[in-house]
PDB file of N, CA and C in Angstrom:
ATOM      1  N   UNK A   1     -16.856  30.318  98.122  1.00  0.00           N
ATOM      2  CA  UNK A   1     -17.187  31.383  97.189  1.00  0.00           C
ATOM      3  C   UNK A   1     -16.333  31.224  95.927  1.00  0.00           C
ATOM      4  N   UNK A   2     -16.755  31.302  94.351  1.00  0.00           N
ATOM      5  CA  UNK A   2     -16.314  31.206  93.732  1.00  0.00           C
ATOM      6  C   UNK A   2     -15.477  32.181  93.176  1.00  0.00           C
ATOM      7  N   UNK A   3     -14.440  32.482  92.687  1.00  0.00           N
ATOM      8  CA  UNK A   3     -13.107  33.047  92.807  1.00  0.00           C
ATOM      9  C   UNK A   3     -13.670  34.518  90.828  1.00  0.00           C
ATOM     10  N   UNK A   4     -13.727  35.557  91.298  1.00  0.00           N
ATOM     11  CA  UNK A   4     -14.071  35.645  89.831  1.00  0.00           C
ATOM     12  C   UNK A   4     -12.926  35.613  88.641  1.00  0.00           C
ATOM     13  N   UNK A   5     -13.503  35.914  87.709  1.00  0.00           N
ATOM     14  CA  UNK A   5     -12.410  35.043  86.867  1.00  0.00           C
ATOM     15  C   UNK A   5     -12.386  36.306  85.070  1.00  0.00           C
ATOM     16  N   UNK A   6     -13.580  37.195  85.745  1.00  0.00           N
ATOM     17  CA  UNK A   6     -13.641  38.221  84.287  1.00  0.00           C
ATOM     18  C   UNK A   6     -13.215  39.515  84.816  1.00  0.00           C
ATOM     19  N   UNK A   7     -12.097  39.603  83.588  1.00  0.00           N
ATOM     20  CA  UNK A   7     -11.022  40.709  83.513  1.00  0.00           C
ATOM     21  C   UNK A   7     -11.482  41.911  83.829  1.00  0.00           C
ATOM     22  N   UNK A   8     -12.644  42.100  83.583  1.00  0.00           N
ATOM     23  CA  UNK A   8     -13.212  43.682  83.769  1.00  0.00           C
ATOM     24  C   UNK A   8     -13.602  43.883  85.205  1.00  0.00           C
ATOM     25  N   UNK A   9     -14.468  42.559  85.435  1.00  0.00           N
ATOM     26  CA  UNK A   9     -14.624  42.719  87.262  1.00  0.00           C
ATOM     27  C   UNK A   9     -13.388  42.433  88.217  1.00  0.00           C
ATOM     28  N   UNK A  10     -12.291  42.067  88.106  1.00  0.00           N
ATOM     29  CA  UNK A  10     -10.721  42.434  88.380  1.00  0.00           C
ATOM     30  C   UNK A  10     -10.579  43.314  88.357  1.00  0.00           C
ATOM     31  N   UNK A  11     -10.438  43.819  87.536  1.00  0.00           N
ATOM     32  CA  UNK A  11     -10.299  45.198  86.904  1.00  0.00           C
ATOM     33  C   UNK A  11     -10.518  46.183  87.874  1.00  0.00           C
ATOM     34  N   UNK A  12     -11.480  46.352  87.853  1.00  0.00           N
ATOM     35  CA  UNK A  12     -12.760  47.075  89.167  1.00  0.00           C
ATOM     36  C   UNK A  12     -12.457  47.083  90.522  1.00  0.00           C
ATOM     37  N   UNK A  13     -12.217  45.557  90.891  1.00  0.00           N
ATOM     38  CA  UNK A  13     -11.748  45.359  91.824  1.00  0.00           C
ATOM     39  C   UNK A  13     -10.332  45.585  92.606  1.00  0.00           C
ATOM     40  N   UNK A  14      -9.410  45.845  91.659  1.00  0.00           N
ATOM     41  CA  UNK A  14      -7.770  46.719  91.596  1.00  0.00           C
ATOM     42  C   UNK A  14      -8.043  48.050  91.682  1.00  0.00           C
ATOM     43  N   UNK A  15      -8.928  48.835  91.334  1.00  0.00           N
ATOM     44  CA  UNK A  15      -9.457  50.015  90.716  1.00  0.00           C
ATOM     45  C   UNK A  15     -10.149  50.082  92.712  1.00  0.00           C
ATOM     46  N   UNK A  16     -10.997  49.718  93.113  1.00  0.00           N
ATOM     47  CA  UNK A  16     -11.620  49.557  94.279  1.00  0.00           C
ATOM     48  C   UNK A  16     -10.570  49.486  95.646  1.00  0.00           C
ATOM     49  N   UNK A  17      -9.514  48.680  95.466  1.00  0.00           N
ATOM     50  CA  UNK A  17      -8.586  48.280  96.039  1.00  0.00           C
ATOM     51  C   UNK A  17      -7.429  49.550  96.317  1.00  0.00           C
ATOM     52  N   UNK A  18      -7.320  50.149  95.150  1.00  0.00           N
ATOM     53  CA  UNK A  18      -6.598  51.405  95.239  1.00  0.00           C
ATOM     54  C   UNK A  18      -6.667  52.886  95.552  1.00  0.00           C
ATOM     55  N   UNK A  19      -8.552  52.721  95.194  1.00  0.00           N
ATOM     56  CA  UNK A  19      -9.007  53.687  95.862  1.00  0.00           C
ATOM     57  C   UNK A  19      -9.029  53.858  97.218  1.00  0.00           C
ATOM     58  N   UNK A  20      -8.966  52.614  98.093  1.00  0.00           N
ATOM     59  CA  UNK A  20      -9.478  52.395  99.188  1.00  0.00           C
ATOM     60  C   UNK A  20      -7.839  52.146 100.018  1.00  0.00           C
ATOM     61  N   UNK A  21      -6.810  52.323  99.881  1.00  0.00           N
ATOM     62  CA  UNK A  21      -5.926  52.573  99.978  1.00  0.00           C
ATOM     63  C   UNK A  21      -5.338  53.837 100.375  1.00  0.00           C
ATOM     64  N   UNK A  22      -5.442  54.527  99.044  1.00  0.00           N
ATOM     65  CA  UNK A  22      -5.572  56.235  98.722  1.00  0.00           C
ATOM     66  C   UNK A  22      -6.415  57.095  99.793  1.00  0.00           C
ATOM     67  N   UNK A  23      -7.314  56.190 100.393  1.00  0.00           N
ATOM     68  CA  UNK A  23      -8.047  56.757 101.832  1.00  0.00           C
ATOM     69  C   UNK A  23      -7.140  57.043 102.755  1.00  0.00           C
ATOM     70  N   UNK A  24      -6.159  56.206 103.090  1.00  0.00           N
ATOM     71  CA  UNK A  24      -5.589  56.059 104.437  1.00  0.00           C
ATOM     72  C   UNK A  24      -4.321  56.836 104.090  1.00  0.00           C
ATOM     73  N   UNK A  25      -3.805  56.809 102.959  1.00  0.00           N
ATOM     74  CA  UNK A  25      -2.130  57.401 102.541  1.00  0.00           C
ATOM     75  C   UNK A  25      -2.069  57.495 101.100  1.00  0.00           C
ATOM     76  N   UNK A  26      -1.152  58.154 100.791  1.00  0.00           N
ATOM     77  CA  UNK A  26      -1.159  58.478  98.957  1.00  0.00           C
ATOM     78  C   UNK A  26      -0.488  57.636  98.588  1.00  0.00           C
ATOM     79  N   UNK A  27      -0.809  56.897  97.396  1.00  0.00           N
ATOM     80  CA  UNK A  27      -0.089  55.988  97.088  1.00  0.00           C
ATOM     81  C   UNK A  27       0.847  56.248  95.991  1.00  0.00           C
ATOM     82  N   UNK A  28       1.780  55.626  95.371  1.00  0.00           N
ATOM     83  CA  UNK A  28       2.679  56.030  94.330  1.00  0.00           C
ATOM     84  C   UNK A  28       1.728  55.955  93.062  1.00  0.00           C
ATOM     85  N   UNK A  29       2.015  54.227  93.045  1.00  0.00           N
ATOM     86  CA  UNK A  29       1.548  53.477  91.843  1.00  0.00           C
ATOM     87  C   UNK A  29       0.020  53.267  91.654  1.00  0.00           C
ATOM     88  N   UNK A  30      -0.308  54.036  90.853  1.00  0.00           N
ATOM     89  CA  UNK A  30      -1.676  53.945  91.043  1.00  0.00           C
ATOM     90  C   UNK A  30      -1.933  53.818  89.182  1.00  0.00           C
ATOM     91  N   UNK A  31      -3.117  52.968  88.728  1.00  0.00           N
ATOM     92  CA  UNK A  31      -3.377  52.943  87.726  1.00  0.00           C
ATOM     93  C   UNK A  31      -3.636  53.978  87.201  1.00  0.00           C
ATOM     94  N   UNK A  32      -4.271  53.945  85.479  1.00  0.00           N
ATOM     95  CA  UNK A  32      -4.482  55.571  85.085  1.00  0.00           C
ATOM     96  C   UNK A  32      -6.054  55.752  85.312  1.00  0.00           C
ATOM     97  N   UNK A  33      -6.455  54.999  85.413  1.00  0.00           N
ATOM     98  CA  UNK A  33      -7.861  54.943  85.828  1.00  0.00           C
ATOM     99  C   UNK A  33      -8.396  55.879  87.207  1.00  0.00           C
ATOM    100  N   UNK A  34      -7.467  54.875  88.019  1.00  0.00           N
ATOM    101  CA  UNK A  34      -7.187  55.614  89.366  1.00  0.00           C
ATOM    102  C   UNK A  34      -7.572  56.826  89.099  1.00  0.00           C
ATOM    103  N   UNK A  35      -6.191  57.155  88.778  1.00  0.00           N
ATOM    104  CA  UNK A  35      -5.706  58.567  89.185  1.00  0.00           C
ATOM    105  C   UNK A  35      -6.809  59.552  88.457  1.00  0.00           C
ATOM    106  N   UNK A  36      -7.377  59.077  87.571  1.00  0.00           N
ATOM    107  CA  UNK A  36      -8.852  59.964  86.602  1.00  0.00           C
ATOM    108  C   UNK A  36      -9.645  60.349  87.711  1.00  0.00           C
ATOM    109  N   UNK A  37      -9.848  59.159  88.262  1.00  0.00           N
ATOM    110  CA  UNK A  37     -11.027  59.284  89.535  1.00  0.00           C
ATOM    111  C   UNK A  37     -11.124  60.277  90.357  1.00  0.00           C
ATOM    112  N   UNK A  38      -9.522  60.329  91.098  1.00  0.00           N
ATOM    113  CA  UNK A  38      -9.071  60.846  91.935  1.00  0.00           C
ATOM    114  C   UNK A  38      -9.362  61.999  91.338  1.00  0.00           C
ATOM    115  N   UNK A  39      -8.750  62.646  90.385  1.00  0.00           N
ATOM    116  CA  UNK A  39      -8.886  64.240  89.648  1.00  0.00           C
ATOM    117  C   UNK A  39     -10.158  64.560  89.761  1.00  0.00           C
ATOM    118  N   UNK A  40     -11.108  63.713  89.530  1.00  0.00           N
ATOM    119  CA  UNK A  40     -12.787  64.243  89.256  1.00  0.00           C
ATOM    120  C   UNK A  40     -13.230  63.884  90.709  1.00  0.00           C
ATOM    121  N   UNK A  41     -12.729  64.028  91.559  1.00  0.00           N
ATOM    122  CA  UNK A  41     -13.575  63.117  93.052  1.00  0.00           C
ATOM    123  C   UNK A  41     -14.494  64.632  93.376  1.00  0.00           C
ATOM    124  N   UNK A  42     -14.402  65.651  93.146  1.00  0.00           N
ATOM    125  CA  UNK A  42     -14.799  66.705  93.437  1.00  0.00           C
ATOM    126  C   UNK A  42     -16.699  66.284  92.607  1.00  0.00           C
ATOM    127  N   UNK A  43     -16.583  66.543  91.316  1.00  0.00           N
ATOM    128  CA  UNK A  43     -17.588  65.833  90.562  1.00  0.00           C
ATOM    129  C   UNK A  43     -18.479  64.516  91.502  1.00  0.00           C
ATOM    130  N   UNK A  44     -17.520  63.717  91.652  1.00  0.00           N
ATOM    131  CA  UNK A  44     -17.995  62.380  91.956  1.00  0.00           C
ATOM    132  C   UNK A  44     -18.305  62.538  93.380  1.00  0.00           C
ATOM    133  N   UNK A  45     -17.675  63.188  94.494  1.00  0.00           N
ATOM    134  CA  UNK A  45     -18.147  62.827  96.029  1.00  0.00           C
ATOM    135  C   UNK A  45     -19.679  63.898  95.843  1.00  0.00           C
ATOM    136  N   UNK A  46     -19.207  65.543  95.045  1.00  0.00           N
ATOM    137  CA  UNK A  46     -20.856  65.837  94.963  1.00  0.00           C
ATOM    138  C   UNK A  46     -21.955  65.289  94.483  1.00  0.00           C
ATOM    139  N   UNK A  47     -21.654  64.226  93.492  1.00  0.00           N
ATOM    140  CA  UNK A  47     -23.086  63.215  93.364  1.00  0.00           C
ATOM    141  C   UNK A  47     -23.512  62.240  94.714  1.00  0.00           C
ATOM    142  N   UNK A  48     -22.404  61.875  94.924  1.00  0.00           N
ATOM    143  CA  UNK A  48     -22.470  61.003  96.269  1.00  0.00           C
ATOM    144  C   UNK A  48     -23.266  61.397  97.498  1.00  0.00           C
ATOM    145  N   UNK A  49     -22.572  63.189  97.824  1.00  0.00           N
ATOM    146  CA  UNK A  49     -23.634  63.466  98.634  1.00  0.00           C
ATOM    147  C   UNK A  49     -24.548  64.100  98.559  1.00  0.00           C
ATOM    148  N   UNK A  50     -25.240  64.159  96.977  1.00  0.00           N
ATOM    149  CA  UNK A  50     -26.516  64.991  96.854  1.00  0.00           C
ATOM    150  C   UNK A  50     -27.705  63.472  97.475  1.00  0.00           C
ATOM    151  N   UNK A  51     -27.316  62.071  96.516  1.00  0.00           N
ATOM    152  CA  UNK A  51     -27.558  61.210  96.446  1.00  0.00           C
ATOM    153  C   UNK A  51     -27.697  60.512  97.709  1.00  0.00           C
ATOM    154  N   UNK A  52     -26.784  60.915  98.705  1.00  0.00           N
ATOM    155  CA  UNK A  52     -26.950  59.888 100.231  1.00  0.00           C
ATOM    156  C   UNK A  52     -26.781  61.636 101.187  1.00  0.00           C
ATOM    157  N   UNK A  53     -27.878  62.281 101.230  1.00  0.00           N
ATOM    158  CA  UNK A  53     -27.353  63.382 101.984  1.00  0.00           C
ATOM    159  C   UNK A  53     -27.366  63.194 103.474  1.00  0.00           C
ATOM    160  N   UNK A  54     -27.894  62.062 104.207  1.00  0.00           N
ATOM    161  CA  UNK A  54     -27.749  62.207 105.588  1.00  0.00           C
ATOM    162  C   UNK A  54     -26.047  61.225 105.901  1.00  0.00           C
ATOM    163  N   UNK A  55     -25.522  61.315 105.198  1.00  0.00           N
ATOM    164  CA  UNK A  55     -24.334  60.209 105.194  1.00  0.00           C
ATOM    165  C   UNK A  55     -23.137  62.014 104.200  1.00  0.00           C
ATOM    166  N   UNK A  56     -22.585  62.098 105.469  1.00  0.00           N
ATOM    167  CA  UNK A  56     -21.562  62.805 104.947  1.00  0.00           C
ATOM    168  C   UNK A  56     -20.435  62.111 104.739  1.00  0.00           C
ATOM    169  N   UNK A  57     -19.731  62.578 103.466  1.00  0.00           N
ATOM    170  CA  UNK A  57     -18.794  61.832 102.370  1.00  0.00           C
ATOM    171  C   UNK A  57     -17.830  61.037 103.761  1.00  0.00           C
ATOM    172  N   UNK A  58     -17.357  61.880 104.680  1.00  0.00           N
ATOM    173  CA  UNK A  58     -16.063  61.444 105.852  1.00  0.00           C
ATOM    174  C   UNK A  58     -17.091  60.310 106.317  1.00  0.00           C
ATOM    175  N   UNK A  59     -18.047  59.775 106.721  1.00  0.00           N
ATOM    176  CA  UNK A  59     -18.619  58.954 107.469  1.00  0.00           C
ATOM    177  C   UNK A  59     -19.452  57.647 106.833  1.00  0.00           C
ATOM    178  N   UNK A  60     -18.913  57.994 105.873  1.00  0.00           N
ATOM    179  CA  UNK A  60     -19.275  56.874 104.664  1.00  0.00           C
ATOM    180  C   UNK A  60     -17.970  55.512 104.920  1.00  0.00           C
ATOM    181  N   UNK A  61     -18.122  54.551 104.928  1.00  0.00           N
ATOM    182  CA  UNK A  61     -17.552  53.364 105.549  1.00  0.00           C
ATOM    183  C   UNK A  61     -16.683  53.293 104.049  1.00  0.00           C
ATOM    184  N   UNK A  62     -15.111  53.208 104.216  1.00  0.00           N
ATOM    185  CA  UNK A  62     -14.605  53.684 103.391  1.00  0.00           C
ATOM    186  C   UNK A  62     -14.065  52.952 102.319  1.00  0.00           C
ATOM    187  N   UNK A  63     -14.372  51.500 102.426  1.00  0.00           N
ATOM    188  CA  UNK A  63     -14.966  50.495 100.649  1.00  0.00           C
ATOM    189  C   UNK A  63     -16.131  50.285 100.455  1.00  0.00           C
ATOM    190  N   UNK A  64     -17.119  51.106 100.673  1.00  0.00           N
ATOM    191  CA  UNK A  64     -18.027  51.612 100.359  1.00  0.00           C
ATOM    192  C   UNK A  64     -17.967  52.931  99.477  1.00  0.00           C
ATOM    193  N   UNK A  65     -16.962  54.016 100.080  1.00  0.00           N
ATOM    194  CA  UNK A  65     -16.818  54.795  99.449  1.00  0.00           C
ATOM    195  C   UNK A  65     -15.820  54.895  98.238  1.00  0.00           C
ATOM    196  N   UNK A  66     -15.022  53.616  98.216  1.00  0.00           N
ATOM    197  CA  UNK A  66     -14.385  53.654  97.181  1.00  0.00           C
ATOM    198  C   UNK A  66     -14.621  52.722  96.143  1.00  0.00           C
ATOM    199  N   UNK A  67     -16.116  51.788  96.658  1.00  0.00           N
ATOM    200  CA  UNK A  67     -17.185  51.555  95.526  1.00  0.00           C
ATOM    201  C   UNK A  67     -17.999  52.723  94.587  1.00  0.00           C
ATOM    202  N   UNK A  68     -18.077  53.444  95.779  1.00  0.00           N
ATOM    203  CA  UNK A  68     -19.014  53.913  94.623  1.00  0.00           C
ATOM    204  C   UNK A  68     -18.317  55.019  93.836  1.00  0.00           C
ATOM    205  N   UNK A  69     -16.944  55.575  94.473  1.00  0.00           N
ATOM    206  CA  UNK A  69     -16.341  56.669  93.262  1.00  0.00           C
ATOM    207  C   UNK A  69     -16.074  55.656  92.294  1.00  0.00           C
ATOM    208  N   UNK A  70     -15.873  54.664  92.304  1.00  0.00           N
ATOM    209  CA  UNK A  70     -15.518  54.266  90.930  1.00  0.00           C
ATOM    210  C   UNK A  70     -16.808  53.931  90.189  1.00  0.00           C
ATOM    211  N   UNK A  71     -17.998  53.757  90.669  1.00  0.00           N
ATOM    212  CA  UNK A  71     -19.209  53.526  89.629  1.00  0.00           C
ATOM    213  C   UNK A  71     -19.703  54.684  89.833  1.00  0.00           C
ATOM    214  N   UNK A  72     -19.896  55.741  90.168  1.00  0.00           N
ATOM    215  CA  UNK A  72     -20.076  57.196  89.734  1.00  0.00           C
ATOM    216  C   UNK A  72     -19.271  57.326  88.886  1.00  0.00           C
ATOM    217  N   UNK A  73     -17.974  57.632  88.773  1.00  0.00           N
ATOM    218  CA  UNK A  73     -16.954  57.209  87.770  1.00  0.00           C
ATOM    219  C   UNK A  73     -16.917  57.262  86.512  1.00  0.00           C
ATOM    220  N   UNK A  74     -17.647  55.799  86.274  1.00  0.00           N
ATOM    221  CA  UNK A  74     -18.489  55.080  85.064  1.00  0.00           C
ATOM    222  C   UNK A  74     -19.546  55.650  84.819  1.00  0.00           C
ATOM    223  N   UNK A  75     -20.161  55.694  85.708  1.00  0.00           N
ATOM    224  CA  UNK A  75     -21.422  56.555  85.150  1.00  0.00           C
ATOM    225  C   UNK A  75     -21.233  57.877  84.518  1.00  0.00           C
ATOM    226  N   UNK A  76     -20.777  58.669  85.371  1.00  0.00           N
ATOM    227  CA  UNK A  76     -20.673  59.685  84.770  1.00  0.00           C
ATOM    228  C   UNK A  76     -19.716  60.811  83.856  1.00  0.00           C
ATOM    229  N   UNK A  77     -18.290  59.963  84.195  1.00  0.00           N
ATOM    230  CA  UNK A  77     -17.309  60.133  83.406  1.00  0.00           C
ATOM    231  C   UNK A  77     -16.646  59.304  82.019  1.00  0.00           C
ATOM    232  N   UNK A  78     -16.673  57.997  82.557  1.00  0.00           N
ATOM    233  CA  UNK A  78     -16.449  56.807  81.939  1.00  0.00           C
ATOM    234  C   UNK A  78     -17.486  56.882  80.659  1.00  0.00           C
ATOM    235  N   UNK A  79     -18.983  56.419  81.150  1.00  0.00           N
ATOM    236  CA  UNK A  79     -19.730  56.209  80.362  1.00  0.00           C
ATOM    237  C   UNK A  79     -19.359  55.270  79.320  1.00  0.00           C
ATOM    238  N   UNK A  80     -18.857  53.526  79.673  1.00  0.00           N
ATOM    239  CA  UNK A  80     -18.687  52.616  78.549  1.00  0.00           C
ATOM    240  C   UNK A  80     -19.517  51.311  78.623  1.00  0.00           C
ATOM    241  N   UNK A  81     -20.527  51.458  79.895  1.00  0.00           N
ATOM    242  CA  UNK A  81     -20.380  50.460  80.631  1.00  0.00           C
ATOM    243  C   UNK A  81     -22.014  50.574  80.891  1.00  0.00           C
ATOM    244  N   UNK A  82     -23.345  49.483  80.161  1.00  0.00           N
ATOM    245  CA  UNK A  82     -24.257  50.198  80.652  1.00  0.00           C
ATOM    246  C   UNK A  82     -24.667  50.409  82.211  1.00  0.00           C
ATOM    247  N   UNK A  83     -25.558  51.039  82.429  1.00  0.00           N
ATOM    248  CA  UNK A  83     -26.160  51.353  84.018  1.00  0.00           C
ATOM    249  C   UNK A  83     -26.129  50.077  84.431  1.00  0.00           C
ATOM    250  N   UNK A  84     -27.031  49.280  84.228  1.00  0.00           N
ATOM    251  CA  UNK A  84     -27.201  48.430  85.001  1.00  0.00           C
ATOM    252  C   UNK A  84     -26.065  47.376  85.152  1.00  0.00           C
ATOM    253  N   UNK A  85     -25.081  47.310  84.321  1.00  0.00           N
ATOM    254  CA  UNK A  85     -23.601  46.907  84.676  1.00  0.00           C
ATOM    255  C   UNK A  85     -22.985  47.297  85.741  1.00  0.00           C
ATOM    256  N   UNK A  86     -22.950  48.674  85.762  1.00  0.00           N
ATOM    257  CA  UNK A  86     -22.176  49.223  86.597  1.00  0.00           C
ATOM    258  C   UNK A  86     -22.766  49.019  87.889  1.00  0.00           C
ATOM    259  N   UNK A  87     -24.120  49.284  88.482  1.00  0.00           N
ATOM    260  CA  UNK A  87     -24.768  49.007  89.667  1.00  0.00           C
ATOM    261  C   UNK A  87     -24.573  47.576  89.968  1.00  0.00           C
ATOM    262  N   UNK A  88     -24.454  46.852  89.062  1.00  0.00           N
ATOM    263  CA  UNK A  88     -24.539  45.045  89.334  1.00  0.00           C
ATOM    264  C   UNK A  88     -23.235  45.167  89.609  1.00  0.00           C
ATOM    265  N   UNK A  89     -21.843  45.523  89.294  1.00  0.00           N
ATOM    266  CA  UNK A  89     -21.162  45.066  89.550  1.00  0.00           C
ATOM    267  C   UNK A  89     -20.487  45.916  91.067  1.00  0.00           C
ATOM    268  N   UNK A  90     -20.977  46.907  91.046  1.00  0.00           N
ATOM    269  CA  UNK A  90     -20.840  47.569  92.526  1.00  0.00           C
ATOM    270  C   UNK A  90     -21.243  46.827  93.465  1.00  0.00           C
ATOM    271  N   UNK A  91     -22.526  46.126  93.522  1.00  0.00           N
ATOM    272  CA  UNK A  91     -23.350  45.506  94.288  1.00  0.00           C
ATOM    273  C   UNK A  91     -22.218  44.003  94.413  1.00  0.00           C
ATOM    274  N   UNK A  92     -22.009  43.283  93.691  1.00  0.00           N
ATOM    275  CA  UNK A  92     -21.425  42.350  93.688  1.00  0.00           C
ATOM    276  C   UNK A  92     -20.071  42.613  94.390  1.00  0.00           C
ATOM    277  N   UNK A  93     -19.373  43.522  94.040  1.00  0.00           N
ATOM    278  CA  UNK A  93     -17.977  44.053  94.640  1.00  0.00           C
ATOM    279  C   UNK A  93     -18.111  44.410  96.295  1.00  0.00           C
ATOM    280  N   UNK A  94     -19.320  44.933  96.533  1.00  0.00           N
ATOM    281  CA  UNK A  94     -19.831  45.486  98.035  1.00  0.00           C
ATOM    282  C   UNK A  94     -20.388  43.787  98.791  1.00  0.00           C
ATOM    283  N   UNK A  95     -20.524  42.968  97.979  1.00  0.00           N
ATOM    284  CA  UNK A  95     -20.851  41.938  98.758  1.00  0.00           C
ATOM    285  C   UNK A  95     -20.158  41.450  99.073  1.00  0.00           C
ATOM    286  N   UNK A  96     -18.807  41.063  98.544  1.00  0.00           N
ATOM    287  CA  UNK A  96     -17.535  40.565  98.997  1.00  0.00           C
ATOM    288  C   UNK A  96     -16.565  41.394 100.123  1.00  0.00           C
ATOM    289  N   UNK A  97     -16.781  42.734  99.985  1.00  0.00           N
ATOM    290  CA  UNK A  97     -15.815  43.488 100.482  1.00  0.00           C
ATOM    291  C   UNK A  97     -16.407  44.046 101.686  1.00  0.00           C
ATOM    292  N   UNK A  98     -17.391  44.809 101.323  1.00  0.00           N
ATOM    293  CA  UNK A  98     -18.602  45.618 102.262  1.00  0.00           C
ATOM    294  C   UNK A  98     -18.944  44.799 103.609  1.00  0.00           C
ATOM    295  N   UNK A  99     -19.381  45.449 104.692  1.00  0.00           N
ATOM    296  CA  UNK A  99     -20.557  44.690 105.514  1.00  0.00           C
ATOM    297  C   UNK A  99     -21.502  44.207 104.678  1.00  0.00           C
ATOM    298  N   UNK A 100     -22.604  43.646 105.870  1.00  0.00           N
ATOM    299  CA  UNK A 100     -23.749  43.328 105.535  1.00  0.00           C
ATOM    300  C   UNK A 100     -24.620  44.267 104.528  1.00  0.00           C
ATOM    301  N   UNK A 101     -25.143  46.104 104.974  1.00  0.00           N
ATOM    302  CA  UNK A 101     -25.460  46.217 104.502  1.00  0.00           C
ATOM    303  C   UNK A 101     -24.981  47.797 103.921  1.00  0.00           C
ATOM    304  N   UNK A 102     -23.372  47.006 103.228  1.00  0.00           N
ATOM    305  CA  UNK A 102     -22.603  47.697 102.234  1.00  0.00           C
ATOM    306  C   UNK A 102     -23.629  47.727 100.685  1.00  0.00           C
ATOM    307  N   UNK A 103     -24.335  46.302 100.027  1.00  0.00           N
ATOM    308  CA  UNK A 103     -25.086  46.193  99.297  1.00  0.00           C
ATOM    309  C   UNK A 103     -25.980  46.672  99.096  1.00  0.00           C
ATOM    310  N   UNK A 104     -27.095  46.777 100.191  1.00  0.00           N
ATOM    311  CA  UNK A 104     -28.624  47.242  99.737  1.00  0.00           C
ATOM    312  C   UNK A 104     -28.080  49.122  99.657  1.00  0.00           C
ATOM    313  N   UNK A 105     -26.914  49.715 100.584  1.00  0.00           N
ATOM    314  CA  UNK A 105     -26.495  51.084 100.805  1.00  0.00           C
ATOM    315  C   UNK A 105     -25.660  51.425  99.358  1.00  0.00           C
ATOM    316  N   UNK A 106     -25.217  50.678  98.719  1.00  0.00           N
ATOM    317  CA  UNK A 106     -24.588  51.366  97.486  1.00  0.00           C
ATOM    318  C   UNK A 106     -25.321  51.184  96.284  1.00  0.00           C
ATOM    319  N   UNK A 107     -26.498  50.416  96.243  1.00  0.00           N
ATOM    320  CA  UNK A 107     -27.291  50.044  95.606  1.00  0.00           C
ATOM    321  C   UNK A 107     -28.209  51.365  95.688  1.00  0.00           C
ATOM    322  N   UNK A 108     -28.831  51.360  96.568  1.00  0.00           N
ATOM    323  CA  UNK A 108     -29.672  52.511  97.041  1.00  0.00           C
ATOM    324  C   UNK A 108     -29.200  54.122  96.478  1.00  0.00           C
ATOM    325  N   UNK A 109     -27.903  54.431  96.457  1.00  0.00           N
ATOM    326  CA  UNK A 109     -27.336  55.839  96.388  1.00  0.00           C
ATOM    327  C   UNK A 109     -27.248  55.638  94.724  1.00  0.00           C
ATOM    328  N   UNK A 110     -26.474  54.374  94.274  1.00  0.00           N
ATOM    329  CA  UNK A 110     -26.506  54.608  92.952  1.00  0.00           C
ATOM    330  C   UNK A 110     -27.894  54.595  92.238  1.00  0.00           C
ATOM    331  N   UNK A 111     -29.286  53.834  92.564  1.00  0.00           N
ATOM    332  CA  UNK A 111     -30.101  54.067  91.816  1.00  0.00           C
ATOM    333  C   UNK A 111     -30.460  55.850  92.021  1.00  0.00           C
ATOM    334  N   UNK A 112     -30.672  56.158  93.399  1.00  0.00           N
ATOM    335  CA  UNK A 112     -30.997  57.782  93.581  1.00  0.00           C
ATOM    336  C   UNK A 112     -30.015  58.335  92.122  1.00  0.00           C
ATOM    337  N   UNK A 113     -29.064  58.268  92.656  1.00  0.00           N
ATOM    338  CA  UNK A 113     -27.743  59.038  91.383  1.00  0.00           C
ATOM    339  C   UNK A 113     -28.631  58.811  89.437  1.00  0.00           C
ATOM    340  N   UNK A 114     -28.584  57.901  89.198  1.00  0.00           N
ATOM    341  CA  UNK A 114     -29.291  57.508  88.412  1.00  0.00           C
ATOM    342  C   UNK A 114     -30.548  58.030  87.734  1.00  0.00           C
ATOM    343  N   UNK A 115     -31.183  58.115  88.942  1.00  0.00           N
ATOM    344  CA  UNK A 115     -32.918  58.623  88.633  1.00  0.00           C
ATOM    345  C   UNK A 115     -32.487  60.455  88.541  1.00  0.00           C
ATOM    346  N   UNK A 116     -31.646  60.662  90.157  1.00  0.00           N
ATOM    347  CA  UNK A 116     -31.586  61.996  89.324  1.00  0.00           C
ATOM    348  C   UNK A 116     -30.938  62.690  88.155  1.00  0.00           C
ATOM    349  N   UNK A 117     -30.349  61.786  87.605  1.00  0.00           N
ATOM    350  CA  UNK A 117     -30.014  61.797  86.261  1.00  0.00           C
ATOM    351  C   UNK A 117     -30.831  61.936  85.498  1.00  0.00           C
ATOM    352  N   UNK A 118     -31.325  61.187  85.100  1.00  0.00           N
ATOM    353  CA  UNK A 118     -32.872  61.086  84.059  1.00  0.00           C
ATOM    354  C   UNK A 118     -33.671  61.948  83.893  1.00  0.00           C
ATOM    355  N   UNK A 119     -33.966  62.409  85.143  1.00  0.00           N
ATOM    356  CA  UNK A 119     -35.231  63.095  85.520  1.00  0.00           C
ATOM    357  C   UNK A 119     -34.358  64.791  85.532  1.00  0.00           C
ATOM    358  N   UNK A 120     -32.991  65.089  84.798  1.00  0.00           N
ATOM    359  CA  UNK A 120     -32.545  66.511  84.420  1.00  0.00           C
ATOM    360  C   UNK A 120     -32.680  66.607  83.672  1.00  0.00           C
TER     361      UNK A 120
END
């Protein structure tokens, strides 16, 4: 597998890494990014579970779940990054990290998230 090599999908991936950390114990050092997330998770886990409602937030496989607070995140806090960036690079991040089907499942919640966006 080729090793990635662009700063922003690093980025993401530190950002992913820390969230998913922050699951199990609080961490000190946490980026400022992070810690944004963390403040708005209230915002962000209610998109999550309007978006995946038979999957309650606790039973969500938990770099999965700290894929997608950070591209809810972007989407809806962030906003620098277009849509389909942000889903591509979730998807890509869930393929490395995730199970099998960590991908087609974070793919799936973020387009729902998405559409019901649009369609307010």
């Amino acid at each position: 597998m080729k090793k990635p090599t662009d700063p922003r999908h690093l980025a993401r991936i530190k950002i992913v890494e820390e969230l998913f950390a922050q699951s199990f114990a609080s961490q000190k050092k946490l980026s400022s990014k992070t810690k944004d997330i963390i403040k708005n998770l209230n915002i962000i886990d209610q998109a999550i579970s309007l978006a995946a409602p038979q999957w309650h937030i606790s039973k969500i496989a938990k770099i999965d779940l700290a894929i997608l607070r950070l591209s809810v995140y972007e989407l809806y806090i962030d906003k620098r990054e277009p849509i389909k960036v942000i889903i591509d690079e979730a998807v890509e991040i869930a393929k490395s990290y995730g199970n099998d089907k960590s991908p087609s499942f974070i793919n799936g919640v973020l387009a729902t998230i998405v559409k019901k966006e649009k369609n307010e």
